[in-house]
C-alpha atoms as a PDB file:
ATOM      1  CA  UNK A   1       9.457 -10.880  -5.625  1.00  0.00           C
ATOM      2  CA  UNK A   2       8.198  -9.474  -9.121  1.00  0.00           C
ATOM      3  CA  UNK A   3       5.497  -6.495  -9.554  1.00  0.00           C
ATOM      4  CA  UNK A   4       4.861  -5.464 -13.069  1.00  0.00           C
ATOM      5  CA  UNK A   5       2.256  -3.282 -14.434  1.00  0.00           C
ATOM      6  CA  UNK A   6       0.392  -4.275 -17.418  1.00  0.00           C
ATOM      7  CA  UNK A   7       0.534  -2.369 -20.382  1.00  0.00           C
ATOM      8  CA  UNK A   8      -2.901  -0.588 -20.560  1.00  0.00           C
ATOM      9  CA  UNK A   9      -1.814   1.015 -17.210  1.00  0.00           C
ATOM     10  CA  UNK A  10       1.240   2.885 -18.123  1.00  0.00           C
ATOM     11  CA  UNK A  11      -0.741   4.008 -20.563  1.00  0.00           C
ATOM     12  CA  UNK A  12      -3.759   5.385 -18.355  1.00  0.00           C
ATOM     13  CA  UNK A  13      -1.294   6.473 -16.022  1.00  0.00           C
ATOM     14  CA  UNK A  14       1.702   7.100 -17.083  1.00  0.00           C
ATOM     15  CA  UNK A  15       2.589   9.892 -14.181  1.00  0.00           C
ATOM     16  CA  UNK A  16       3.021   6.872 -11.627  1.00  0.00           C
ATOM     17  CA  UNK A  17       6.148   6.112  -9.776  1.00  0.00           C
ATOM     18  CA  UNK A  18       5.959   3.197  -7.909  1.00  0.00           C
ATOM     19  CA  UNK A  19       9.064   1.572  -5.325  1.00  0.00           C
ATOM     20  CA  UNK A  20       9.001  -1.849  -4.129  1.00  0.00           C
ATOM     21  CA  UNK A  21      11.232  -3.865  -1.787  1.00  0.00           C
ATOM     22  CA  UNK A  22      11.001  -7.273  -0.211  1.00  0.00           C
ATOM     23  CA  UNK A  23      12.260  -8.003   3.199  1.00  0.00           C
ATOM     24  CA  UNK A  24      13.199 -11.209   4.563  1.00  0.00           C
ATOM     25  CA  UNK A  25      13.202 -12.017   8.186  1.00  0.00           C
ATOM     26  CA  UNK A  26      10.430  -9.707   9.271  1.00  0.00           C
ATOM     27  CA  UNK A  27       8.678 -11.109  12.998  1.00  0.00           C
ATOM     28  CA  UNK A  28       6.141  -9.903  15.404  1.00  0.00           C
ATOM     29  CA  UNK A  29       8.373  -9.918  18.300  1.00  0.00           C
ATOM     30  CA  UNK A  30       8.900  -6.097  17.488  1.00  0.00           C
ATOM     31  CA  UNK A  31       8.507  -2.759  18.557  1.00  0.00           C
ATOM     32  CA  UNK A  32       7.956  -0.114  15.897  1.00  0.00           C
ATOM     33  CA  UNK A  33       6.260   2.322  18.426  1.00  0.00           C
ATOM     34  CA  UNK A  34       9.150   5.164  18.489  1.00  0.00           C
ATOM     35  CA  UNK A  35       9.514   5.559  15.155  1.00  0.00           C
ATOM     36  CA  UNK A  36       5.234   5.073  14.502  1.00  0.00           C
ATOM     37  CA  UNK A  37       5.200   8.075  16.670  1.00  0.00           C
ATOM     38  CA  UNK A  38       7.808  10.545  14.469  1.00  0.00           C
ATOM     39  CA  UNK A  39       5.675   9.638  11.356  1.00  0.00           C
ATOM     40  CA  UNK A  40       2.399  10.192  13.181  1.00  0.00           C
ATOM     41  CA  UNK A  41       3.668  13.404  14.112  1.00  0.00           C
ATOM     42  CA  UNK A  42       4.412  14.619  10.517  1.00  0.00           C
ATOM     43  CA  UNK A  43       0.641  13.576   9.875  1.00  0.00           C
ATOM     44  CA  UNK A  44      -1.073  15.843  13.028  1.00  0.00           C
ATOM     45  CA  UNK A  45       1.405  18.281  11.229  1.00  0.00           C
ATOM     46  CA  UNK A  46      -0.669  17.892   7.790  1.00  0.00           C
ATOM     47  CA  UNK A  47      -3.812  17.680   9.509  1.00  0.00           C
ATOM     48  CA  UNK A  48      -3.122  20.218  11.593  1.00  0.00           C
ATOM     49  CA  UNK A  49      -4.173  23.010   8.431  1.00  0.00           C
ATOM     50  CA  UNK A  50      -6.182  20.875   6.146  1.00  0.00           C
ATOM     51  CA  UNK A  51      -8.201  18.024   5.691  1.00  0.00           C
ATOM     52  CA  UNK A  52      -6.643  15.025   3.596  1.00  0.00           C
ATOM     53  CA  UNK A  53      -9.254  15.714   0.816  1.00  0.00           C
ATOM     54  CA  UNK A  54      -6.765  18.949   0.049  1.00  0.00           C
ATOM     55  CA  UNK A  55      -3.837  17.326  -0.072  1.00  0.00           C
ATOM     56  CA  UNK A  56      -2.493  16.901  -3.599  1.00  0.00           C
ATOM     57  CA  UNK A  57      -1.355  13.524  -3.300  1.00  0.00           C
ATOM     58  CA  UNK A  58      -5.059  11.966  -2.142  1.00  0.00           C
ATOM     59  CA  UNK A  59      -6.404  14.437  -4.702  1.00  0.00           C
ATOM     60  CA  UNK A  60      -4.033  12.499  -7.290  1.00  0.00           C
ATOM     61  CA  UNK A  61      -6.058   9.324  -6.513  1.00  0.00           C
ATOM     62  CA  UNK A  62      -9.280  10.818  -6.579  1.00  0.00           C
ATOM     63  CA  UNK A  63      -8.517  11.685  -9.728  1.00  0.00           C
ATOM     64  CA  UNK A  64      -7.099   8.243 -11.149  1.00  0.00           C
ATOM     65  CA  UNK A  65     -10.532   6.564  -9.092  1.00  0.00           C
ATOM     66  CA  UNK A  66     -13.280   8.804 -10.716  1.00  0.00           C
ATOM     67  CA  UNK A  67     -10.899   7.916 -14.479  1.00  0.00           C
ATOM     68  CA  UNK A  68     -11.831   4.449 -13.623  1.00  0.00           C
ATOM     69  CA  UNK A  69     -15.203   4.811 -13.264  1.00  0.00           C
ATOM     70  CA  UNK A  70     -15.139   4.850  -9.457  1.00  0.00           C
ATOM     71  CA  UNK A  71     -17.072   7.157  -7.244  1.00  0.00           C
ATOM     72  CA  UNK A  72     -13.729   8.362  -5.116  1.00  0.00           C
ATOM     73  CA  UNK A  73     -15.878   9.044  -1.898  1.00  0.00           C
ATOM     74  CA  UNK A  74     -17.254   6.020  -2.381  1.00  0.00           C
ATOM     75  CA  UNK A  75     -14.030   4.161  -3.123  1.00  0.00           C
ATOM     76  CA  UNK A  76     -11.002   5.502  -1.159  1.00  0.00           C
ATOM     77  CA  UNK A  77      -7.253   5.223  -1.914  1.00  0.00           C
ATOM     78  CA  UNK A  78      -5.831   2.901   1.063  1.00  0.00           C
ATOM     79  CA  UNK A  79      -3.750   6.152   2.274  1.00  0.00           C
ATOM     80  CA  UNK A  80      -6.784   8.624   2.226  1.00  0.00           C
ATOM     81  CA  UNK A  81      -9.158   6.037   4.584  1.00  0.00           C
ATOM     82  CA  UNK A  82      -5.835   6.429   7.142  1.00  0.00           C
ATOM     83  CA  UNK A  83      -5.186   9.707   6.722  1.00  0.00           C
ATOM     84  CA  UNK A  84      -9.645  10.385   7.437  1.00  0.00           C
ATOM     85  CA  UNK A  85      -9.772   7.337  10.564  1.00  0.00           C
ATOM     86  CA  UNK A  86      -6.269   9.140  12.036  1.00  0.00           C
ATOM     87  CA  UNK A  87      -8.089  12.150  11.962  1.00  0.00           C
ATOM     88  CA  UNK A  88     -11.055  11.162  13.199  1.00  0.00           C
ATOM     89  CA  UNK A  89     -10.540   9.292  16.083  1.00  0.00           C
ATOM     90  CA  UNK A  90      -6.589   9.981  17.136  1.00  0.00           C
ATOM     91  CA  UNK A  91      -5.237   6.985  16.537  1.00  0.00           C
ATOM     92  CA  UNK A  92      -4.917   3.985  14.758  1.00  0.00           C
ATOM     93  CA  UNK A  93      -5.381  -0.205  15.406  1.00  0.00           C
ATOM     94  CA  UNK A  94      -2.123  -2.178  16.605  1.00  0.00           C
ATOM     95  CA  UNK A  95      -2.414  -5.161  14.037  1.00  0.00           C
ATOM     96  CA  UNK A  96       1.765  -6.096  13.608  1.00  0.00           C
ATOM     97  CA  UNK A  97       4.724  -3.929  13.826  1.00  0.00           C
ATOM     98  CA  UNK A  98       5.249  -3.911  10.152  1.00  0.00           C
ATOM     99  CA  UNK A  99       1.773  -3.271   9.446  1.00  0.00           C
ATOM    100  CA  UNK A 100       1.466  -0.519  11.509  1.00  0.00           C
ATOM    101  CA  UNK A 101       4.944   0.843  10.442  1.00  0.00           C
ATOM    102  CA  UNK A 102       3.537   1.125   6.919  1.00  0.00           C
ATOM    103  CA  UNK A 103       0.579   2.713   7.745  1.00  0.00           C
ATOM    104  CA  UNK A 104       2.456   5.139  10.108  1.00  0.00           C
ATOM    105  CA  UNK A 105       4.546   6.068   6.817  1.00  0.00           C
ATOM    106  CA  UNK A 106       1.502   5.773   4.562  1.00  0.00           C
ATOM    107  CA  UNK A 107      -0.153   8.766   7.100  1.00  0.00           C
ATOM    108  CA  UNK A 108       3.108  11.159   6.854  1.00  0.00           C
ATOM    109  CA  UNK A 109       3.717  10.649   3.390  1.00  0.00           C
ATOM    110  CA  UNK A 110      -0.140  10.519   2.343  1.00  0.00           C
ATOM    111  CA  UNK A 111       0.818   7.696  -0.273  1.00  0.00           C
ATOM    112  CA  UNK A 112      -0.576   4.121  -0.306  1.00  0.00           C
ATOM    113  CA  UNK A 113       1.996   1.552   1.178  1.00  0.00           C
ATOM    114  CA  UNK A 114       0.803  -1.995   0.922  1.00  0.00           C
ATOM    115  CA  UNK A 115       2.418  -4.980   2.308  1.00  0.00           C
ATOM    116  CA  UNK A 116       1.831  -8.120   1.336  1.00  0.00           C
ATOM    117  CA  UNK A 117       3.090 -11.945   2.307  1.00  0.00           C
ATOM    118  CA  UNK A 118       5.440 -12.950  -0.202  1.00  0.00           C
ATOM    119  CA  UNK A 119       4.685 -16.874   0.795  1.00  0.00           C
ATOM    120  CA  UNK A 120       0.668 -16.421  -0.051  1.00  0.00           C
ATOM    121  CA  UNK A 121       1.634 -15.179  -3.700  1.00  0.00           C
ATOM    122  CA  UNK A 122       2.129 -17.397  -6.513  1.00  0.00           C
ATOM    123  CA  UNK A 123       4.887 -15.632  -9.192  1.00  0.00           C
ATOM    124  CA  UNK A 124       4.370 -12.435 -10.002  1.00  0.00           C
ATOM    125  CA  UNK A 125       2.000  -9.444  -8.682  1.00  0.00           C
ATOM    126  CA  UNK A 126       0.554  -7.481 -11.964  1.00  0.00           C
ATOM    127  CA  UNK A 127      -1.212  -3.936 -11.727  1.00  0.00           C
ATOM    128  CA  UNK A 128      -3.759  -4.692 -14.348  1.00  0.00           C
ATOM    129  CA  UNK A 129      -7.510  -5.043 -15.113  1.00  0.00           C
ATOM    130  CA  UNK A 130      -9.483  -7.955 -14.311  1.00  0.00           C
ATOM    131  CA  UNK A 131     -11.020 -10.594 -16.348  1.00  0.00           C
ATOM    132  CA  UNK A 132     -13.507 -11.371 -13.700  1.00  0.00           C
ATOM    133  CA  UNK A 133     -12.287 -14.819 -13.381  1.00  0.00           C
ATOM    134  CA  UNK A 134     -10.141 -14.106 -10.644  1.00  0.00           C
ATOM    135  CA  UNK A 135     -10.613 -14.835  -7.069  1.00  0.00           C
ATOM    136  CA  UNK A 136     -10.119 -12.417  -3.696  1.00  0.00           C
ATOM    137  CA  UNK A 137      -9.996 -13.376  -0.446  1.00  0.00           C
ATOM    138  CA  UNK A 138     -11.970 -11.014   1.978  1.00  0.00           C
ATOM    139  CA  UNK A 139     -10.686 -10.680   5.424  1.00  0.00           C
ATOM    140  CA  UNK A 140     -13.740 -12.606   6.689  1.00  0.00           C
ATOM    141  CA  UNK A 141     -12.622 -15.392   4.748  1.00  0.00           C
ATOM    142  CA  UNK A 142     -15.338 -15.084   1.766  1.00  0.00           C
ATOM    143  CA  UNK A 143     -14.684 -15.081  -2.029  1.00  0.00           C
ATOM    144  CA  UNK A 144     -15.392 -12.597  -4.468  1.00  0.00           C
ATOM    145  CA  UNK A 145     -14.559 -12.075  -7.892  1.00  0.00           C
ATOM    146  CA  UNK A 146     -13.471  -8.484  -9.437  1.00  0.00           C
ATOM    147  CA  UNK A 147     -15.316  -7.001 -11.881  1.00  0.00           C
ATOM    148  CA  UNK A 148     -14.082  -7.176 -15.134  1.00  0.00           C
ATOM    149  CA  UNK A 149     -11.639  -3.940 -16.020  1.00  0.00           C
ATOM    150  CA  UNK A 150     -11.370  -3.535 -11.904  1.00  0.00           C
ATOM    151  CA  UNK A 151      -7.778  -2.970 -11.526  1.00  0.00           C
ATOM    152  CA  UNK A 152      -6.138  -5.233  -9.080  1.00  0.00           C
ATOM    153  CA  UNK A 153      -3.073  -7.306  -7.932  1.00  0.00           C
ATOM    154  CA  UNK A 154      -3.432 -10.086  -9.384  1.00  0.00           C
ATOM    155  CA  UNK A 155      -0.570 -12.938  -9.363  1.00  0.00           C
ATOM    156  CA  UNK A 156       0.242 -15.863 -11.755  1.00  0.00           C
ATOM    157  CA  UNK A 157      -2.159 -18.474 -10.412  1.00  0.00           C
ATOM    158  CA  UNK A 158      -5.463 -15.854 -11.250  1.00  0.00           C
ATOM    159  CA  UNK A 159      -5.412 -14.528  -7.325  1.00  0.00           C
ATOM    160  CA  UNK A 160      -6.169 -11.124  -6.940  1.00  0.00           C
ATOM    161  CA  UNK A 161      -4.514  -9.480  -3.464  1.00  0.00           C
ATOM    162  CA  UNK A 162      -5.817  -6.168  -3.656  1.00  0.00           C
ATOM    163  CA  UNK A 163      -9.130  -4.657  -5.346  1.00  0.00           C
ATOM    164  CA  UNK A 164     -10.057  -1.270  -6.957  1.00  0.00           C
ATOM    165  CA  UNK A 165      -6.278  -0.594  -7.380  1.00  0.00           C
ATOM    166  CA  UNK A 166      -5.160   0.671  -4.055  1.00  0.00           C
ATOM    167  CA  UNK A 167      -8.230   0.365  -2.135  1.00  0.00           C
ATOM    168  CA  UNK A 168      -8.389  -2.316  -0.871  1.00  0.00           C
ATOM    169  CA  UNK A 169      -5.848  -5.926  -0.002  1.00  0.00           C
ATOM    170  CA  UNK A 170      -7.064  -9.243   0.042  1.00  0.00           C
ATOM    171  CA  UNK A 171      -6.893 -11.255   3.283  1.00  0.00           C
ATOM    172  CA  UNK A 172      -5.301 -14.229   1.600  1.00  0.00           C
ATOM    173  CA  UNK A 173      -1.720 -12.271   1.449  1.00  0.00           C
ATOM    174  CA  UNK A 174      -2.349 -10.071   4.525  1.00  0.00           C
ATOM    175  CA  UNK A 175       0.535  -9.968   7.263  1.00  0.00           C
ATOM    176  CA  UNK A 176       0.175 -12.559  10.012  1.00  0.00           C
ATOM    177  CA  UNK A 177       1.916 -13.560  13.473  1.00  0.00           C
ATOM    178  CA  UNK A 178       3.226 -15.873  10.983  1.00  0.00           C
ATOM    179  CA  UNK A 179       4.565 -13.951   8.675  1.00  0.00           C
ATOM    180  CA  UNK A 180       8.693 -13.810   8.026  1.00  0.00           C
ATOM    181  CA  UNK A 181       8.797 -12.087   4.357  1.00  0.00           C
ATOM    182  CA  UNK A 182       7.034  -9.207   3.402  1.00  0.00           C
ATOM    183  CA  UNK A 183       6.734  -7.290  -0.593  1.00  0.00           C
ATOM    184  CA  UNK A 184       6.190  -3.372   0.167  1.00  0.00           C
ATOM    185  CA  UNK A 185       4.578  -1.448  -2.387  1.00  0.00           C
ATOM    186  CA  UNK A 186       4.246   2.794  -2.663  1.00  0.00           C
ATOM    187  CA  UNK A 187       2.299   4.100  -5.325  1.00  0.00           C
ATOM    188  CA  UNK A 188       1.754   8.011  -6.029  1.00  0.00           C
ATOM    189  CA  UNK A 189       0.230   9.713  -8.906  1.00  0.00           C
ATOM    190  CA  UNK A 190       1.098  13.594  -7.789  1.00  0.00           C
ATOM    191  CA  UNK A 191       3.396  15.920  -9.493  1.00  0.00           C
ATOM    192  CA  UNK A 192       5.898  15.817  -6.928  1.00  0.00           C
ATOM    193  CA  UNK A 193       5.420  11.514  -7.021  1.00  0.00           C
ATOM    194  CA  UNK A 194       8.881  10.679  -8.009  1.00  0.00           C
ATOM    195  CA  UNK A 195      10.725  12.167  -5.519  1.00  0.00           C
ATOM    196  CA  UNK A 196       8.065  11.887  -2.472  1.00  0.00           C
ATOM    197  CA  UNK A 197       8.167   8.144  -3.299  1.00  0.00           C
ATOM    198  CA  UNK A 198      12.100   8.016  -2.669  1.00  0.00           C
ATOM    199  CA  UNK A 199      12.062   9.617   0.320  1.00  0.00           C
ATOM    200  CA  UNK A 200       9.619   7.293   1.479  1.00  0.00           C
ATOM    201  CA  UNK A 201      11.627   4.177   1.065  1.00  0.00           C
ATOM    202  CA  UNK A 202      14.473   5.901   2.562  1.00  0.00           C
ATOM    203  CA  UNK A 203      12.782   6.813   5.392  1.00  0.00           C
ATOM    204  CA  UNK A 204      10.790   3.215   5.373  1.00  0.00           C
ATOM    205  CA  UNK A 205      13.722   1.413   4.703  1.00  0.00           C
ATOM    206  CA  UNK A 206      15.782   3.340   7.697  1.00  0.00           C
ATOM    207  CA  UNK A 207      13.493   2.505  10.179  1.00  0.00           C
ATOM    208  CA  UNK A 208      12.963  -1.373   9.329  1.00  0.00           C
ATOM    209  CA  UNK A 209      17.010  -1.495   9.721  1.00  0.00           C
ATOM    210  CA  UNK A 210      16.702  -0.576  13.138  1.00  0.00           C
ATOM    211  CA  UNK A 211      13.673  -2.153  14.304  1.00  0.00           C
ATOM    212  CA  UNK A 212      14.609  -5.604  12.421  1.00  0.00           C
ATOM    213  CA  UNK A 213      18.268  -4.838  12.582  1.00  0.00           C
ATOM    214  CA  UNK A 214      18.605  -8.949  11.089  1.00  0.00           C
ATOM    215  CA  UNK A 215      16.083  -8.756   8.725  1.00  0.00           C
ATOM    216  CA  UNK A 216      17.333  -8.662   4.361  1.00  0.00           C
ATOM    217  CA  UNK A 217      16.405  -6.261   2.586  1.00  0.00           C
ATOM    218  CA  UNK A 218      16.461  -7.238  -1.010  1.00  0.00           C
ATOM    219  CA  UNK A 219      15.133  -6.176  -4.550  1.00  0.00           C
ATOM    220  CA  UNK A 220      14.765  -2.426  -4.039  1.00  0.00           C
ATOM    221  CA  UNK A 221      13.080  -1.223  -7.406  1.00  0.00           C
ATOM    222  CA  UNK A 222      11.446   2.080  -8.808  1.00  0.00           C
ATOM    223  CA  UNK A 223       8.839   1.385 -11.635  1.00  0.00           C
END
């Protein structure tokens, strides 16, 4: 599975470091819990002294958001809505083991992980700006159309999986009961990005080997 960034955006944003990895042979069937709670613990850790608005890597992405014309309270990197509902309330939703592995790791790390379902994409995923031809899938099941300039996901058939850059995934490519093979993506704009974004597939990549101990783990990339 291929994610590219256009042009325009290592231009814009040319401090990014991005890893990807696709695994093959992910199922529901199980339990993440163990290592959820080490990774939670690093985040009461973080949250134990300040609020996620201080840390550098959320303030990275507030940054980036306000550079694209969005209002970054009003539009939230995917890792800084965790990082306030964790601290909020104490905990987070049970939606799949690998989901709530990557947002487990996404809270520690306070970088966006996104994982999508390889078999709902079509080619490619490109970082890029909309046209504002191209169609998202809500989680309700309604579709909406980027604005144009709106950086998304988009893949080859004009499908955009996630909106506002990091803010938000489409429901089309989220992970199901169903799903078997997942794309992982973690983005960080921070000074320290390059190497806080390798030891987050390390760590990432450590636990899925135990938890899906059969599971392939293929295409391991750094952009």
């Amino acid at each position: 599975m291929q994610l590219c960034y256009a042009p325009e955006m290592h231009t814009r944003f040319g401090q990014r470091r991005t890893a990807t990895m696709s695994i093959n042979g992910v199922h529901a069937n199980a339990n993440s819990d163990a290592h959820i709670a080490q990774f939670l613990a690093v985040a009461d850790k973080r949250l134990a002294t300040s609020r996620e608005g201080e840390f550098a890597e959320i303030k990275a992405w507030r940054r980036a958001f306000s550079e694209l014309g969005l209002k970054p309270t009003q539009y939230r990197c995917a890792s800084e809505s965790l990082l306030r509902r964790y601290r909020k309330s104490g905990e987070l939703p049970t939606l799949h083991p690998m989901i709530d592995l990557c947002n487990a790791v996404s809270l520690a790390f306070a970088i966006p992980v996104a994982v999508f379902d390889i078999v709902q994409i079509s080619g490619a995923l490109t970082v890029r700006p909309a046209c504002g031809d191209e169609s998202y899938e809500t989680f309700s099941g309604e579709t909406e159309h980027p604005e144009p300039g709106e950086v998304i996901f988009a893949d080859d058939s004009g499908r955009a999986h996630a909106r506002r850059w990091t803010h938000r995934q489409s429901g089309r490519s989220a992970v199901k009961q169903r799903t078997s093979r997942v794309l992982i993506v973690a983005e960080a704009l921070h000074e320290t990005a390059q190497d806080d974004v390798e030891r987050l597939i390390f760590a990432l990549t450590d636990a899925i080997s135990q938890i899906w101990p059969s599971a392939i783990q293929t295409d391991v990339k750094r952009l």
